[in-house]
PDB file of N, CA and C in Angstrom:
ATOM      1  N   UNK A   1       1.699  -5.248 -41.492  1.00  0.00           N
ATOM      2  CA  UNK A   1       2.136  -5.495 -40.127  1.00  0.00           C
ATOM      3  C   UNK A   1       3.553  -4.973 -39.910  1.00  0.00           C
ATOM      4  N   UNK A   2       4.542  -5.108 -40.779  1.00  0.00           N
ATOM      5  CA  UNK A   2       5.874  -4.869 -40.945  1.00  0.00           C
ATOM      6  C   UNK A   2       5.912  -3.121 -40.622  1.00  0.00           C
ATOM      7  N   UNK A   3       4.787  -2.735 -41.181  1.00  0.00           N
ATOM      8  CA  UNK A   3       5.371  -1.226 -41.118  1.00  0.00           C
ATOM      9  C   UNK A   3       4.719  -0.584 -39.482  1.00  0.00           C
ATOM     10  N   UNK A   4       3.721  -1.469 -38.791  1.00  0.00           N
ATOM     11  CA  UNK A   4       3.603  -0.670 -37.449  1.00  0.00           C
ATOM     12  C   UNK A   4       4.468  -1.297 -36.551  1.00  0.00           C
ATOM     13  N   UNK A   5       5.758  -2.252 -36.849  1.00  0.00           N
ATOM     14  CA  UNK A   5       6.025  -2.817 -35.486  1.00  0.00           C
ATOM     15  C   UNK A   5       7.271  -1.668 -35.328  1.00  0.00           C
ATOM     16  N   UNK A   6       7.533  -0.770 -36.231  1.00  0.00           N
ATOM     17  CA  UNK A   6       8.622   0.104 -35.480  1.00  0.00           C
ATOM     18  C   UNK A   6       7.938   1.446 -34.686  1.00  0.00           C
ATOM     19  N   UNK A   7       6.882   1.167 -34.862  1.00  0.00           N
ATOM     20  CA  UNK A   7       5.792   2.419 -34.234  1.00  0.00           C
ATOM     21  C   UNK A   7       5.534   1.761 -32.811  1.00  0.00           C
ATOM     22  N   UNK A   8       4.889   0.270 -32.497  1.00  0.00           N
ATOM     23  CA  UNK A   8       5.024  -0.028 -31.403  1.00  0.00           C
ATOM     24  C   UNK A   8       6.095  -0.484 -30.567  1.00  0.00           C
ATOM     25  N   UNK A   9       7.560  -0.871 -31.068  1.00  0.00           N
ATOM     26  CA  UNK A   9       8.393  -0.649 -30.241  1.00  0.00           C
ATOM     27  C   UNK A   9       8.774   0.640 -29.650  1.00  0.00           C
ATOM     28  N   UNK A  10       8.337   1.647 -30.388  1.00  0.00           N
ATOM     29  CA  UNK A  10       8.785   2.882 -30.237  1.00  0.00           C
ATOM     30  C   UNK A  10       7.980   3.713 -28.435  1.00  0.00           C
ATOM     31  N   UNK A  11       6.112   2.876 -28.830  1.00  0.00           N
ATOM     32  CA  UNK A  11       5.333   3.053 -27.819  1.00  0.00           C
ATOM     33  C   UNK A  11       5.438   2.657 -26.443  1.00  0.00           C
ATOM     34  N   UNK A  12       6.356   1.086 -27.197  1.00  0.00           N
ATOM     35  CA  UNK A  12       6.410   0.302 -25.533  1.00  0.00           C
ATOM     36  C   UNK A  12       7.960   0.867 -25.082  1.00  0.00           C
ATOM     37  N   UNK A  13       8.789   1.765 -25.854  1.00  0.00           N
ATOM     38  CA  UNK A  13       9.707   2.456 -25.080  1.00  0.00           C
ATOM     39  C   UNK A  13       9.557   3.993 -24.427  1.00  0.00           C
ATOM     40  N   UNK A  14       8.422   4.219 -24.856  1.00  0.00           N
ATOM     41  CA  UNK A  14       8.523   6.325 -24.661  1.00  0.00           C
ATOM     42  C   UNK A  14       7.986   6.116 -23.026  1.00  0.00           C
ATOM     43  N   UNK A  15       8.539   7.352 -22.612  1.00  0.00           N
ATOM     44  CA  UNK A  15       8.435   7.481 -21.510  1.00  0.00           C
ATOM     45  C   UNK A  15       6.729   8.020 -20.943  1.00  0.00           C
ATOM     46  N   UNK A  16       5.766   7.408 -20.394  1.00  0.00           N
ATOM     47  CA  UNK A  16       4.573   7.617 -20.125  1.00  0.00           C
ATOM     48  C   UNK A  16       4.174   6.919 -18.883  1.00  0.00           C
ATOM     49  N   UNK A  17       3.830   7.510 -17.384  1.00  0.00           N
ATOM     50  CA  UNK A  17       3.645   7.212 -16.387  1.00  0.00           C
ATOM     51  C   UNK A  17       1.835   7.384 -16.426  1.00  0.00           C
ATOM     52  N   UNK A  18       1.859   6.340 -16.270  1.00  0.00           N
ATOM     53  CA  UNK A  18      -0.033   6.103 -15.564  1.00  0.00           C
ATOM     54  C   UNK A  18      -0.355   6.013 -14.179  1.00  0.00           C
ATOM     55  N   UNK A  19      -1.589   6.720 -13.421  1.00  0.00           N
ATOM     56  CA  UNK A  19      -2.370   7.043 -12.701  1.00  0.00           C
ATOM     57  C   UNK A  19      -3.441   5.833 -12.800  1.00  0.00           C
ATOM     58  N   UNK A  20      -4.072   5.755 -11.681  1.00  0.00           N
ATOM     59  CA  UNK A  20      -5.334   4.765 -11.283  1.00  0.00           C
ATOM     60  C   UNK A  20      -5.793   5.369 -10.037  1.00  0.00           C
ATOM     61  N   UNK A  21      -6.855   5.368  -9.577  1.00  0.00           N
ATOM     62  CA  UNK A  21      -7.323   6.031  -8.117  1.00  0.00           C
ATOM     63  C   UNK A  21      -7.635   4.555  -7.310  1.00  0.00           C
ATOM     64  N   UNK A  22      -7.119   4.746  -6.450  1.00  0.00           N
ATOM     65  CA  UNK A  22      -6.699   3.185  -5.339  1.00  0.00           C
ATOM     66  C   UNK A  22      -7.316   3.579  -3.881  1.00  0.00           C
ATOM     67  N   UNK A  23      -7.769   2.729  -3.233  1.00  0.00           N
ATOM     68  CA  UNK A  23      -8.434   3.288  -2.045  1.00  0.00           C
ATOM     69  C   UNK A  23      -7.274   2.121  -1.033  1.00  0.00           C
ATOM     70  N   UNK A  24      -6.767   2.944   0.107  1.00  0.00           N
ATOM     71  CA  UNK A  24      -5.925   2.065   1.276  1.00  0.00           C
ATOM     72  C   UNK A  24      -6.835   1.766   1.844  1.00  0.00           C
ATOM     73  N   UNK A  25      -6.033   0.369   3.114  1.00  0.00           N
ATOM     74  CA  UNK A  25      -6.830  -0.128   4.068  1.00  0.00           C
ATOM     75  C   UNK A  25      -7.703   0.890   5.248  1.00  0.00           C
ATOM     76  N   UNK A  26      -6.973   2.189   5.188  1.00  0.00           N
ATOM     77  CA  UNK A  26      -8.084   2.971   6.109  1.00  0.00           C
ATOM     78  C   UNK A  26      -9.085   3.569   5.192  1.00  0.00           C
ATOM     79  N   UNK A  27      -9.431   3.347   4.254  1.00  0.00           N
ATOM     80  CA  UNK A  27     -10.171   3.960   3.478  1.00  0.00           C
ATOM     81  C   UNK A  27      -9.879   5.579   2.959  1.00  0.00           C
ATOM     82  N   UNK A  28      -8.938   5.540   2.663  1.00  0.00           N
ATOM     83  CA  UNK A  28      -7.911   6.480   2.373  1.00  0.00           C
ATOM     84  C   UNK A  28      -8.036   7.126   0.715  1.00  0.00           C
ATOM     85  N   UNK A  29      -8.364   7.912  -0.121  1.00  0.00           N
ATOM     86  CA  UNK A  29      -8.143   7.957  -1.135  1.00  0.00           C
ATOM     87  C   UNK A  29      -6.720   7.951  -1.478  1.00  0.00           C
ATOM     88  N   UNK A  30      -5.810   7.238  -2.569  1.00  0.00           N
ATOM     89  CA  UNK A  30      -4.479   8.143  -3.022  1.00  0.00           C
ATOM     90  C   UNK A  30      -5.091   7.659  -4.666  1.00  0.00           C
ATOM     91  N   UNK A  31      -3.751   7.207  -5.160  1.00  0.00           N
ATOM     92  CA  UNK A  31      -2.995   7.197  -6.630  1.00  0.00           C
ATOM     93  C   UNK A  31      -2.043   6.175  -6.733  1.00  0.00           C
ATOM     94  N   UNK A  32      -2.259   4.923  -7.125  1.00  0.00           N
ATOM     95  CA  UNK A  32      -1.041   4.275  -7.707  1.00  0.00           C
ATOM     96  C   UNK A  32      -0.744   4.709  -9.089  1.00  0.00           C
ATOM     97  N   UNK A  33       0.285   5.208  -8.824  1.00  0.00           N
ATOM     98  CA  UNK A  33       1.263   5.653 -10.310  1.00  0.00           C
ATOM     99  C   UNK A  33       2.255   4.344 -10.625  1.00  0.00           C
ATOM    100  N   UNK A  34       1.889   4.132 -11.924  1.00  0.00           N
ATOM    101  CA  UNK A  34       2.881   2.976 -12.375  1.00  0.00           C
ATOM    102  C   UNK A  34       3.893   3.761 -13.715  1.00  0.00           C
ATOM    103  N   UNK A  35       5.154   3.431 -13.528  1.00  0.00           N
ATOM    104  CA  UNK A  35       6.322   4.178 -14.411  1.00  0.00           C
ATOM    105  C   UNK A  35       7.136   3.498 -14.746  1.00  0.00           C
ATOM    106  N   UNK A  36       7.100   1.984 -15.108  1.00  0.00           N
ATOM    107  CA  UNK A  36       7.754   0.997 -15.351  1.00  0.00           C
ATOM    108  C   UNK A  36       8.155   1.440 -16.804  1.00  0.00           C
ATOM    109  N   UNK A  37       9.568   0.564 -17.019  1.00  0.00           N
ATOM    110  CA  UNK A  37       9.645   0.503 -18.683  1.00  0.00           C
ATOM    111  C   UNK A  37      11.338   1.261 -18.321  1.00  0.00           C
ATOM    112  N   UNK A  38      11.911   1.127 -19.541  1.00  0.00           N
ATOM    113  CA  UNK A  38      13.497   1.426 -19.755  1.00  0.00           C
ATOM    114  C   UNK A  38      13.360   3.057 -19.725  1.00  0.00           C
ATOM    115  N   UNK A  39      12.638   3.586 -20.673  1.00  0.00           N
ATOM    116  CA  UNK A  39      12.428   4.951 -20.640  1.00  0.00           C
ATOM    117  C   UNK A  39      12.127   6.115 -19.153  1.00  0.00           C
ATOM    118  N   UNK A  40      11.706   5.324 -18.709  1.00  0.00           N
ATOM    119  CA  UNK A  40      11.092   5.725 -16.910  1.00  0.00           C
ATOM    120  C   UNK A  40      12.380   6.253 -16.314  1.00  0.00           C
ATOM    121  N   UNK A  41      11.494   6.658 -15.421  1.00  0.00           N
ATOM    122  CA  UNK A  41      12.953   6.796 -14.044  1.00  0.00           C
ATOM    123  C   UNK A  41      11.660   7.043 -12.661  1.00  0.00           C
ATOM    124  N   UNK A  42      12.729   6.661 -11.153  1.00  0.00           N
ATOM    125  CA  UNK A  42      11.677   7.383 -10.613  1.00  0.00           C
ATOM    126  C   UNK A  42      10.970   8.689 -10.313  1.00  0.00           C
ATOM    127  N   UNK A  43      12.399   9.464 -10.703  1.00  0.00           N
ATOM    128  CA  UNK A  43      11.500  10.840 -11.136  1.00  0.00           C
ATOM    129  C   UNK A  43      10.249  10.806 -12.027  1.00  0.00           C
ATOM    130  N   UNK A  44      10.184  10.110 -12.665  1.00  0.00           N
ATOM    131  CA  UNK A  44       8.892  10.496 -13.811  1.00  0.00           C
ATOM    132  C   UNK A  44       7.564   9.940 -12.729  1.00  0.00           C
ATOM    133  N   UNK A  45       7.880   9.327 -11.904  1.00  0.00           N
ATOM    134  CA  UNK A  45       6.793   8.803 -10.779  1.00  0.00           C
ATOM    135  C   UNK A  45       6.353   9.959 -10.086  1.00  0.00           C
ATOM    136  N   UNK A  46       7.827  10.652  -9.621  1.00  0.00           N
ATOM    137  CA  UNK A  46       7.234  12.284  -8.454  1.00  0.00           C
ATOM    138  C   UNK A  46       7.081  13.064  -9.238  1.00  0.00           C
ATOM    139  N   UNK A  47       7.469  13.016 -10.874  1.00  0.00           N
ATOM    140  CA  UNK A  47       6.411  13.916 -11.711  1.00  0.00           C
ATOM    141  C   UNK A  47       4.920  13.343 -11.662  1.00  0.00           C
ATOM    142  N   UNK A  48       4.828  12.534 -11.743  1.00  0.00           N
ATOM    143  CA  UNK A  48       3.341  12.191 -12.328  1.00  0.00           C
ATOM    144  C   UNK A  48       2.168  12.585 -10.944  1.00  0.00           C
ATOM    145  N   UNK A  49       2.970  12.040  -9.614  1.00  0.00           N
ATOM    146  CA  UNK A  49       2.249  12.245  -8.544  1.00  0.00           C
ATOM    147  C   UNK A  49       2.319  14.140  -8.256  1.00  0.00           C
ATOM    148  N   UNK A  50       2.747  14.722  -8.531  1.00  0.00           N
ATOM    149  CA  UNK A  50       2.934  16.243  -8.512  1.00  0.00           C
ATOM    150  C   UNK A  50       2.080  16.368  -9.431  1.00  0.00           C
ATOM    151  N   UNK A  51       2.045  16.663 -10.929  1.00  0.00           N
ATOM    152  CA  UNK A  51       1.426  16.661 -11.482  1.00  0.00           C
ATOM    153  C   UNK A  51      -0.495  16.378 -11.650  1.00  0.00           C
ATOM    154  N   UNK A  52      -0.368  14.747 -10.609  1.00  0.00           N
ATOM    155  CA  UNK A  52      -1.678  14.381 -10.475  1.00  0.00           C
ATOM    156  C   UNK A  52      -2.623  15.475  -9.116  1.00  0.00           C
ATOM    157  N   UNK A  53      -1.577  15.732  -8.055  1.00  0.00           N
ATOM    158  CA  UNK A  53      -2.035  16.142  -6.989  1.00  0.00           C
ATOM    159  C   UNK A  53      -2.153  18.070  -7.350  1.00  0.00           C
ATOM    160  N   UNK A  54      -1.866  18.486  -8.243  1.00  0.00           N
ATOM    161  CA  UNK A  54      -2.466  19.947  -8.746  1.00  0.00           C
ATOM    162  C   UNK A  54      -1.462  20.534  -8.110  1.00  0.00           C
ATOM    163  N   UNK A  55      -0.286  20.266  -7.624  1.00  0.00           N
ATOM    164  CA  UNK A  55       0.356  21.426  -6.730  1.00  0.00           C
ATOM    165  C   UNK A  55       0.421  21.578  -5.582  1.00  0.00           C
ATOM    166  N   UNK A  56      -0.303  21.073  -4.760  1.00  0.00           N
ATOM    167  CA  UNK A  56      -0.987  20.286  -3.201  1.00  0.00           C
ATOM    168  C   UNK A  56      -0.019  19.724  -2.622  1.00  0.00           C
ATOM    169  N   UNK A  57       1.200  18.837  -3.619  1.00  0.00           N
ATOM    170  CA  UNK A  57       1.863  17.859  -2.036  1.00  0.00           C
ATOM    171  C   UNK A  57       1.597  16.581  -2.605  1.00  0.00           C
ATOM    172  N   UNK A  58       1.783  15.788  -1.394  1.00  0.00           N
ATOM    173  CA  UNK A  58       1.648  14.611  -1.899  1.00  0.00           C
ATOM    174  C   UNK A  58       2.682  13.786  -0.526  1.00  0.00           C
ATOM    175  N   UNK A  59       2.001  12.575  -0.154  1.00  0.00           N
ATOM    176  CA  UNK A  59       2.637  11.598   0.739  1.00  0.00           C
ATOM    177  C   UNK A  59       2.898  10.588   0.367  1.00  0.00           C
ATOM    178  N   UNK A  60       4.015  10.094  -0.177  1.00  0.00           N
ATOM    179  CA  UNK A  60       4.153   8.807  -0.509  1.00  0.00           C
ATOM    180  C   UNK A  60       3.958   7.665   0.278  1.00  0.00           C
ATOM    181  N   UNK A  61       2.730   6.470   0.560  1.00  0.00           N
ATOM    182  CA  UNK A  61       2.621   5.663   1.277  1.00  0.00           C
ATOM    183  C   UNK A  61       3.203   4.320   1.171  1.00  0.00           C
ATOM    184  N   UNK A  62       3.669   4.246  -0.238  1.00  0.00           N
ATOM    185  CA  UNK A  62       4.482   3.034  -0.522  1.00  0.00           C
ATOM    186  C   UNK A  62       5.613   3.272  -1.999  1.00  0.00           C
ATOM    187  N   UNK A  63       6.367   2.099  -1.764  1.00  0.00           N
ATOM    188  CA  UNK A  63       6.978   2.343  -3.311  1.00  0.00           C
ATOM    189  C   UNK A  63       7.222   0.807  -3.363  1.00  0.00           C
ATOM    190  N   UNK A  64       7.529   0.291  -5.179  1.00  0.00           N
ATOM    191  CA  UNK A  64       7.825  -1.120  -5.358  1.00  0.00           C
ATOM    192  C   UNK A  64       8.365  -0.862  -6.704  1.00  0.00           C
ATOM    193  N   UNK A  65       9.763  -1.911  -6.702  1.00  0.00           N
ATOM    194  CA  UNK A  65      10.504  -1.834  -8.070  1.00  0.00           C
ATOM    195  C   UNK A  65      11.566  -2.857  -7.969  1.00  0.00           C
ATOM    196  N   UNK A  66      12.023  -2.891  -9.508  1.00  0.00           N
ATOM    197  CA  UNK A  66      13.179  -3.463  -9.432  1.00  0.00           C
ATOM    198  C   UNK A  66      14.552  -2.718  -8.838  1.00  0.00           C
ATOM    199  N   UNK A  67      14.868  -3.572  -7.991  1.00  0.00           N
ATOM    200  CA  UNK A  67      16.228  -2.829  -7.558  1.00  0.00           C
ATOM    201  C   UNK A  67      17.228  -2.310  -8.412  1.00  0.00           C
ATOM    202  N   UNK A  68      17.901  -1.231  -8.300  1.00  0.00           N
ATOM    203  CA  UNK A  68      19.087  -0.726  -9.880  1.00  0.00           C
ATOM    204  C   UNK A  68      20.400  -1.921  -9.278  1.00  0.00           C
ATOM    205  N   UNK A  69      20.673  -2.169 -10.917  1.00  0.00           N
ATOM    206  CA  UNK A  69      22.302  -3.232 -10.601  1.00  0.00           C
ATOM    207  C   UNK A  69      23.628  -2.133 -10.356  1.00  0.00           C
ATOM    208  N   UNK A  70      24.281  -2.584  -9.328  1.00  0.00           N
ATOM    209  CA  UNK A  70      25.623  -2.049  -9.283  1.00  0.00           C
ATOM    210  C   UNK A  70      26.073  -1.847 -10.320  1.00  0.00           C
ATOM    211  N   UNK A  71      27.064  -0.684 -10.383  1.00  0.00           N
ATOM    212  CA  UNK A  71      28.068  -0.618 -11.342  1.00  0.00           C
ATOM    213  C   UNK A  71      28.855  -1.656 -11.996  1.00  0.00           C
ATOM    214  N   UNK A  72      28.960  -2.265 -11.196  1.00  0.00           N
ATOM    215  CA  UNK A  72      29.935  -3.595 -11.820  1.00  0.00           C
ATOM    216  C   UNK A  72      29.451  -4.964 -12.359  1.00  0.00           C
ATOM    217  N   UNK A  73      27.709  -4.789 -12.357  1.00  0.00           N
ATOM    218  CA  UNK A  73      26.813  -5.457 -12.765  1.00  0.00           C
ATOM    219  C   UNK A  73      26.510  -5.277 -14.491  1.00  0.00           C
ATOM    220  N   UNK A  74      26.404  -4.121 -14.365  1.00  0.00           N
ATOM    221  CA  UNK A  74      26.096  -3.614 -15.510  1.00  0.00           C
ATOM    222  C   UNK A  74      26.795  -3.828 -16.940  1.00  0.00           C
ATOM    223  N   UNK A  75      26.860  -3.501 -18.420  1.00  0.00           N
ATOM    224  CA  UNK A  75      27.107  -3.729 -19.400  1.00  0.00           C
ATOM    225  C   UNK A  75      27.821  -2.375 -20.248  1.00  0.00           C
ATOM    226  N   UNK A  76      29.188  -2.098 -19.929  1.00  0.00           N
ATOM    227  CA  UNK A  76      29.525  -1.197 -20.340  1.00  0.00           C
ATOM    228  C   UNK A  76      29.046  -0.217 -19.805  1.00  0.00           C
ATOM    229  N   UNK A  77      28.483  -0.062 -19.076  1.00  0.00           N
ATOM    230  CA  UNK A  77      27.948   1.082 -17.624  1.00  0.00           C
ATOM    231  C   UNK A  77      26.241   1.691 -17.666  1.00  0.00           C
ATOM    232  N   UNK A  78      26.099   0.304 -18.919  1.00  0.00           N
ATOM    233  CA  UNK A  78      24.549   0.758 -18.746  1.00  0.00           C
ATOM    234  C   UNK A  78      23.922  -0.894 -18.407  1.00  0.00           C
ATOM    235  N   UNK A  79      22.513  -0.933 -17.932  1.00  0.00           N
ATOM    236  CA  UNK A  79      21.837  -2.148 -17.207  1.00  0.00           C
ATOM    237  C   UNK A  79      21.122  -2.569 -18.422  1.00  0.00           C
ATOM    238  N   UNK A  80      21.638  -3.472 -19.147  1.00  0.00           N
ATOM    239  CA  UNK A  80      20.468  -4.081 -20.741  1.00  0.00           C
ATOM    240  C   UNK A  80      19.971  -4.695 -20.251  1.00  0.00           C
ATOM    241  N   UNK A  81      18.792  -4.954 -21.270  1.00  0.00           N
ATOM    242  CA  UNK A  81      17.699  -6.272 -21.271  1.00  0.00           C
ATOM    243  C   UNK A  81      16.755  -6.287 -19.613  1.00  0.00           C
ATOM    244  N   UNK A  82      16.969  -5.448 -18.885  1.00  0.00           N
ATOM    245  CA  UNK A  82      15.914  -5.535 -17.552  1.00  0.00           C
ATOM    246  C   UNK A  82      15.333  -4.870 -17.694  1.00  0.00           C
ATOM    247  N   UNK A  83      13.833  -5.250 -18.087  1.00  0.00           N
ATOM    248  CA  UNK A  83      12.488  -4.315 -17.964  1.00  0.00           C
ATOM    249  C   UNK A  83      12.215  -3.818 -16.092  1.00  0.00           C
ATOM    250  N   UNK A  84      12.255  -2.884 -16.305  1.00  0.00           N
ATOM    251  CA  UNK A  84      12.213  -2.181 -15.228  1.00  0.00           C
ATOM    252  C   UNK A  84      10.943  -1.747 -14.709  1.00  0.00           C
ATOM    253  N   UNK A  85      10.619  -2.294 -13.370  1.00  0.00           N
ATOM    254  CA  UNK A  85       9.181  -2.409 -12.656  1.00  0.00           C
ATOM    255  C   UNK A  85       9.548  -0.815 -11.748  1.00  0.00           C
ATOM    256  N   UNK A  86       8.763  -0.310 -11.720  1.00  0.00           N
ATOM    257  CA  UNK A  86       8.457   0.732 -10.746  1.00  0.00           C
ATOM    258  C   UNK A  86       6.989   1.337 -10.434  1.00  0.00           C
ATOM    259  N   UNK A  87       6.242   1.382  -9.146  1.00  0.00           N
ATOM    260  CA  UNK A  87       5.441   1.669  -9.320  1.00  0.00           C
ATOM    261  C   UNK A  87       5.477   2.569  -8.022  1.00  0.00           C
ATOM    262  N   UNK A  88       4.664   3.664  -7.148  1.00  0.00           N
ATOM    263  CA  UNK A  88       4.476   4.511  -6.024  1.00  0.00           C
ATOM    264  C   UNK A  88       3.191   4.788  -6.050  1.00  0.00           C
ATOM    265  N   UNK A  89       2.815   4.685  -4.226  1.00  0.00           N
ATOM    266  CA  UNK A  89       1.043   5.035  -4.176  1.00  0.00           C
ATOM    267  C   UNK A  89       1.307   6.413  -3.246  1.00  0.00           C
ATOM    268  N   UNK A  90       0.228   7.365  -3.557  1.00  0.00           N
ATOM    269  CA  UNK A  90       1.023   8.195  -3.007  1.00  0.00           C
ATOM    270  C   UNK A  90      -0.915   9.301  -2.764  1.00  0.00           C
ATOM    271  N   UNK A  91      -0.973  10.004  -1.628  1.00  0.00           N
ATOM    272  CA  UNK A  91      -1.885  10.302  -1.181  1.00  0.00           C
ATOM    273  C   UNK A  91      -1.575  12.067  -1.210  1.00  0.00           C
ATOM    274  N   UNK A  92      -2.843  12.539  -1.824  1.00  0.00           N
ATOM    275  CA  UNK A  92      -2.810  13.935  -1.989  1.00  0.00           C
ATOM    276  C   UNK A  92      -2.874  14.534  -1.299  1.00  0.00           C
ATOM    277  N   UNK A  93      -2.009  15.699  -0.705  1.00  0.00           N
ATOM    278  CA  UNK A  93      -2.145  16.692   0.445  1.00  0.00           C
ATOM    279  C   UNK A  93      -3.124  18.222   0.586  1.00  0.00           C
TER     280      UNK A  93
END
């Protein structure tokens, strides 16, 4: 056990944005992309939705996250210990 837990901390930090196909209230096809985690950013979200949509575009219909802490919030100028929620639904053009 000792020797995979530095393999799965390693997993639950790398940067990897997931896709799901989500249908809106108009019956809409898009994509909730979820990009949560320390490693993330929301760029890796308008990568993933670029990426998912082939080159096409893309409309973002929503976004949800943790808000970023001020500068003066922060810990030596970086934000520790907040797992970071981000997720965007976003409809192919």
């Amino acid at each position: 056990m000792n020797k995979f837990l530095p393999l799965i901390a390693a997993l639950a930090l790398s940067g990897c944005a997931t896709s799901e196909t989500t249908y809106l209230n108009n019956g809409e096809q898009g994509l909730a992309i979820d990009c949560s985690g320390e490693a993330n950013s929301w760029a890796t979200c308008y990568e993933k939705a670029d990426a998912s949509c082939a080159g096409t575009g893309y409309r973002i219909v929503g976004t949800d996250g943790t808000p970023s802490l001020k500068e003066s919030d922060k810990t030596l100028g970086v934000d520790v210990g907040n797992f970071k929620n981000r997720s965007v639904v976003v409809v192919c053009k």
